[in-house]
C-alpha atoms as a PDB file:
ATOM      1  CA  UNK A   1     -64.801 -29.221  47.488  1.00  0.00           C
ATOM      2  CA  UNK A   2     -65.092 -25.671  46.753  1.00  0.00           C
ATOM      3  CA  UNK A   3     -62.037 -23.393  46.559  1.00  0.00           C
ATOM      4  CA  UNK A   4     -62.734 -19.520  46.822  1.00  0.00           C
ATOM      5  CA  UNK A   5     -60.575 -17.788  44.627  1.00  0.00           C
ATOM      6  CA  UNK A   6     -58.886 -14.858  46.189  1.00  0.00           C
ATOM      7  CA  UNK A   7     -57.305 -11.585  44.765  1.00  0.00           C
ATOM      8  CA  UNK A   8     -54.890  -8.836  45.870  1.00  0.00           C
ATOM      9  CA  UNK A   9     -55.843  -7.563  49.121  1.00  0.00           C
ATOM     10  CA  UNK A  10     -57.059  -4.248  47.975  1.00  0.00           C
ATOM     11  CA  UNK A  11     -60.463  -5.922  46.090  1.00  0.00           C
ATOM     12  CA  UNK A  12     -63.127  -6.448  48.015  1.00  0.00           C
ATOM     13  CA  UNK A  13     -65.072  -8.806  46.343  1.00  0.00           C
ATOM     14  CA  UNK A  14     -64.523 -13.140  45.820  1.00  0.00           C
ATOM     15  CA  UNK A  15     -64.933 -15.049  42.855  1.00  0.00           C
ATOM     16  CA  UNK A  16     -65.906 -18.939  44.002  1.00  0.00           C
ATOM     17  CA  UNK A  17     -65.702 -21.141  40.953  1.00  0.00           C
ATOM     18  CA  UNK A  18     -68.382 -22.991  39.338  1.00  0.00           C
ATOM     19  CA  UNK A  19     -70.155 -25.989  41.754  1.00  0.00           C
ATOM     20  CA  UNK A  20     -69.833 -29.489  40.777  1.00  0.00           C
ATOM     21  CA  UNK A  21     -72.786 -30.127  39.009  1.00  0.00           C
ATOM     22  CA  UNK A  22     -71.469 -27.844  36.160  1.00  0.00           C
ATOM     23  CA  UNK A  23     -67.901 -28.159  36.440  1.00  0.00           C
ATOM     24  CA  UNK A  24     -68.492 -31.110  33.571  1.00  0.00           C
ATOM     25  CA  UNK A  25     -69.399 -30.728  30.059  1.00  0.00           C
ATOM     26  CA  UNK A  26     -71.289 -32.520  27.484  1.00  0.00           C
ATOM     27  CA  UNK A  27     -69.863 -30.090  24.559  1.00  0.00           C
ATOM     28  CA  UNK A  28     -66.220 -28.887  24.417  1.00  0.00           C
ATOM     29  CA  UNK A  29     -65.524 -25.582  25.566  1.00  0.00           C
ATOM     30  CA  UNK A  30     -63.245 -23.882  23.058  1.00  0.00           C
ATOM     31  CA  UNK A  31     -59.911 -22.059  24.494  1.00  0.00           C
ATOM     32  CA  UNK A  32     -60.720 -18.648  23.536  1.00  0.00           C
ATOM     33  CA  UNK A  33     -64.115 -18.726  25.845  1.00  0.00           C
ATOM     34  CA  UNK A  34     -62.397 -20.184  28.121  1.00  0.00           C
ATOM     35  CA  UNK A  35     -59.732 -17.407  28.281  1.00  0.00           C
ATOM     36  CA  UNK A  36     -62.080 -15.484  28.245  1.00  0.00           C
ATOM     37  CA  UNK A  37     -64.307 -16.543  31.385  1.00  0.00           C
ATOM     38  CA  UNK A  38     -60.711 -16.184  33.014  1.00  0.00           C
ATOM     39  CA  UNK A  39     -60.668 -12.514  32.099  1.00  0.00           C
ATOM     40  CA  UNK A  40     -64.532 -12.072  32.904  1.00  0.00           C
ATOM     41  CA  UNK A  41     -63.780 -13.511  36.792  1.00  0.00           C
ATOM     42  CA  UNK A  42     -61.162 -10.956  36.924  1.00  0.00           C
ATOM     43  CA  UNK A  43     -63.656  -8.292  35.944  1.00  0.00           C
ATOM     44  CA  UNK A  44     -65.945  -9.489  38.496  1.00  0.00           C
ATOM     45  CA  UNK A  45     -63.660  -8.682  41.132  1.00  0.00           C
ATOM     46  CA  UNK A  46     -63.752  -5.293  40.278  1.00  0.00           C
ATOM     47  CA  UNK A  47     -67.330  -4.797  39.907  1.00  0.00           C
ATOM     48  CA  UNK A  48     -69.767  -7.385  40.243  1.00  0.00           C
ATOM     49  CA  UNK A  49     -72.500  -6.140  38.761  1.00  0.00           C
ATOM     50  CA  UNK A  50     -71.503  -5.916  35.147  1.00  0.00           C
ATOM     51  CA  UNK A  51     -73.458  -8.286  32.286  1.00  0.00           C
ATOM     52  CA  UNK A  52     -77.215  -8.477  31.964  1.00  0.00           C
ATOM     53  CA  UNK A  53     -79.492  -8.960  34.732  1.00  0.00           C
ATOM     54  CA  UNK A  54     -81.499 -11.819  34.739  1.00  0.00           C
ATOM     55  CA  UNK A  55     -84.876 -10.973  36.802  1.00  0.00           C
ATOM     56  CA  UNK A  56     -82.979  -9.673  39.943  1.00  0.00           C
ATOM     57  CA  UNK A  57     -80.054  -7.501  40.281  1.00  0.00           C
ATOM     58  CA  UNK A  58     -78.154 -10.485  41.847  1.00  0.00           C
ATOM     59  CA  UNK A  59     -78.224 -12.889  38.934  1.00  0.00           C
ATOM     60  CA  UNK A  60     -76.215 -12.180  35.788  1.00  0.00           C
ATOM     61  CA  UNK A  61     -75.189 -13.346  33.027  1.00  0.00           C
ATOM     62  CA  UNK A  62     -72.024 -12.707  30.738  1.00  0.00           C
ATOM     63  CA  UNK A  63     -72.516 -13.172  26.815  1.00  0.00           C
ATOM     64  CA  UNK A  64     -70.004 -14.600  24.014  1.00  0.00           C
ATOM     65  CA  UNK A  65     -70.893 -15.294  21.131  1.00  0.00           C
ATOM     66  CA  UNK A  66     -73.645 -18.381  21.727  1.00  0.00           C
ATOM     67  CA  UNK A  67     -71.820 -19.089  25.243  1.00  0.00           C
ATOM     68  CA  UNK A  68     -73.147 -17.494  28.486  1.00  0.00           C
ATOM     69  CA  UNK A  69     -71.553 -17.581  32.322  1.00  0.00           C
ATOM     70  CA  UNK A  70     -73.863 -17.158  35.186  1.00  0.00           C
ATOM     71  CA  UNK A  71     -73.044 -15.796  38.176  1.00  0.00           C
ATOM     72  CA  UNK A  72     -74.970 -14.711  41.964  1.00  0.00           C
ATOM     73  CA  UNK A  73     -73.939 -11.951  43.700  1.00  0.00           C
ATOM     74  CA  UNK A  74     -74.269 -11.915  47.435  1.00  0.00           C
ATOM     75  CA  UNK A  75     -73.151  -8.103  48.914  1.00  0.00           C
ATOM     76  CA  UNK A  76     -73.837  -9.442  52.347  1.00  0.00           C
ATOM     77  CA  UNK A  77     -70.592 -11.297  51.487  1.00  0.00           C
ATOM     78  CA  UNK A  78     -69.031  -9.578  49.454  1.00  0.00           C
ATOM     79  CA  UNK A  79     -68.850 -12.896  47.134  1.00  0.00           C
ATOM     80  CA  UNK A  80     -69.149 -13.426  43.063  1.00  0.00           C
ATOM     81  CA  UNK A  81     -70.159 -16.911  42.617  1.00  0.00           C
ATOM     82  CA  UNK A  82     -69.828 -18.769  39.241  1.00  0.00           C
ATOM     83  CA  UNK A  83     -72.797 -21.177  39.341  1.00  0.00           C
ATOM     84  CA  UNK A  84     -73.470 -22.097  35.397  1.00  0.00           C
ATOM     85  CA  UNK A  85     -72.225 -22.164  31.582  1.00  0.00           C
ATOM     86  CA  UNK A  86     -74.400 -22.868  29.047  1.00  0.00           C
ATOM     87  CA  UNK A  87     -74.692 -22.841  24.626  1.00  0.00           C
ATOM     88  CA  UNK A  88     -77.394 -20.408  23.706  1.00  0.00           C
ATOM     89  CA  UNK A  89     -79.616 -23.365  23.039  1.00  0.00           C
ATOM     90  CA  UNK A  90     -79.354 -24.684  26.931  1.00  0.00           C
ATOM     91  CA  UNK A  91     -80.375 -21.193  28.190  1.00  0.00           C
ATOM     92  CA  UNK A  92     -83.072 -21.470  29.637  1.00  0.00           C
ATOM     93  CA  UNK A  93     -82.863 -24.849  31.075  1.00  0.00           C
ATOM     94  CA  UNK A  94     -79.749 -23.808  32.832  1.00  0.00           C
ATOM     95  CA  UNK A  95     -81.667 -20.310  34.414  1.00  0.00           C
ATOM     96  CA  UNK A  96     -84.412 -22.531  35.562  1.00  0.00           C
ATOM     97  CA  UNK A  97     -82.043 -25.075  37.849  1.00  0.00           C
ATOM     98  CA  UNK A  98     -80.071 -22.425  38.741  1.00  0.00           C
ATOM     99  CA  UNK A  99     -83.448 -20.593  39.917  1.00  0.00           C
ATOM    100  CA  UNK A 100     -84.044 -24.308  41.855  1.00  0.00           C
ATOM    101  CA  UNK A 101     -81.128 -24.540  43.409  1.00  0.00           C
ATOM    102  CA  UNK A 102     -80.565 -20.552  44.683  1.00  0.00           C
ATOM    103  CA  UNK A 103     -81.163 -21.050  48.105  1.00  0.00           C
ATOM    104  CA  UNK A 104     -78.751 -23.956  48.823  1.00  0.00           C
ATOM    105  CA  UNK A 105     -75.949 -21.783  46.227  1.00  0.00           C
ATOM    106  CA  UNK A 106     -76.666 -19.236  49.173  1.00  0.00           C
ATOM    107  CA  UNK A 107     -76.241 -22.045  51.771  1.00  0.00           C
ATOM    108  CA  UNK A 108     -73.289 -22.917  50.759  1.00  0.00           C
ATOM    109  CA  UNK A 109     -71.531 -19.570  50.522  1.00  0.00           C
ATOM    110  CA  UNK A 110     -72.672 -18.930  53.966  1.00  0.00           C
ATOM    111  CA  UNK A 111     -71.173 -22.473  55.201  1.00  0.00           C
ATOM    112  CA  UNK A 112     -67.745 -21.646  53.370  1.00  0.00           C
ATOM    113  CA  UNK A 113     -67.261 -18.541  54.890  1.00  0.00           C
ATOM    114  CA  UNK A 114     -68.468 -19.675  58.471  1.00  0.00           C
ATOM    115  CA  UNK A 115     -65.520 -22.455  58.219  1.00  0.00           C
END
């Protein structure tokens, strides 16, 4: 089950949380990234489109230090979603499923939001 994540009323956009197939781990995450991808989904709220573009305006990334967040953003929506975390060293296998799997991320969105 996905939960959307909403904010004060005045914000426009949604942050939806990562999708099960990365909400687990094989490497501990330590507590200041994790604070931090807090702060970063707050950020996201405000404007989407901050971080580096990864081929299209809609994917993005986030950078600390050898961590990275990944993240689609649908205007026709108005939805953020969180759909990756990798360690430098995973990079690119994690851009290439998420590249995979973009059309049923999109699916999805548009089932949540037609519920």
């Amino acid at each position: 089950m996905i939960t959307i994540r909403f904010t004060h009323a005045r914000v426009r956009w949604f942050i939806i949380p990562l999708p099960f197939p990365f909400r687990t781990f094989t490497i501990p995450l330590p507590k200041d990234f994790r604070e931090w991808v807090g702060k970063i989904e707050d950020q996201l709220v405000e404007n989407p489109y901050v971080g580096d573009q990864i081929r299209v305006p809609w994917f993005r990334e986030k950078k600390k230090e050898k961590y990275r967040v990944y993240y689609l953003i649908y205007d026709e929506f108005k939805v953020v979603y969180v759909v990756g975390i990798s360690a430098k060293k995973d990079q690119q296998m994690v851009i290439n499923t998420i590249w995979l799997l973009v059309d049923q991320f999109k699916d999805e969105i548009r089932n949540l939001i037609q519920k």
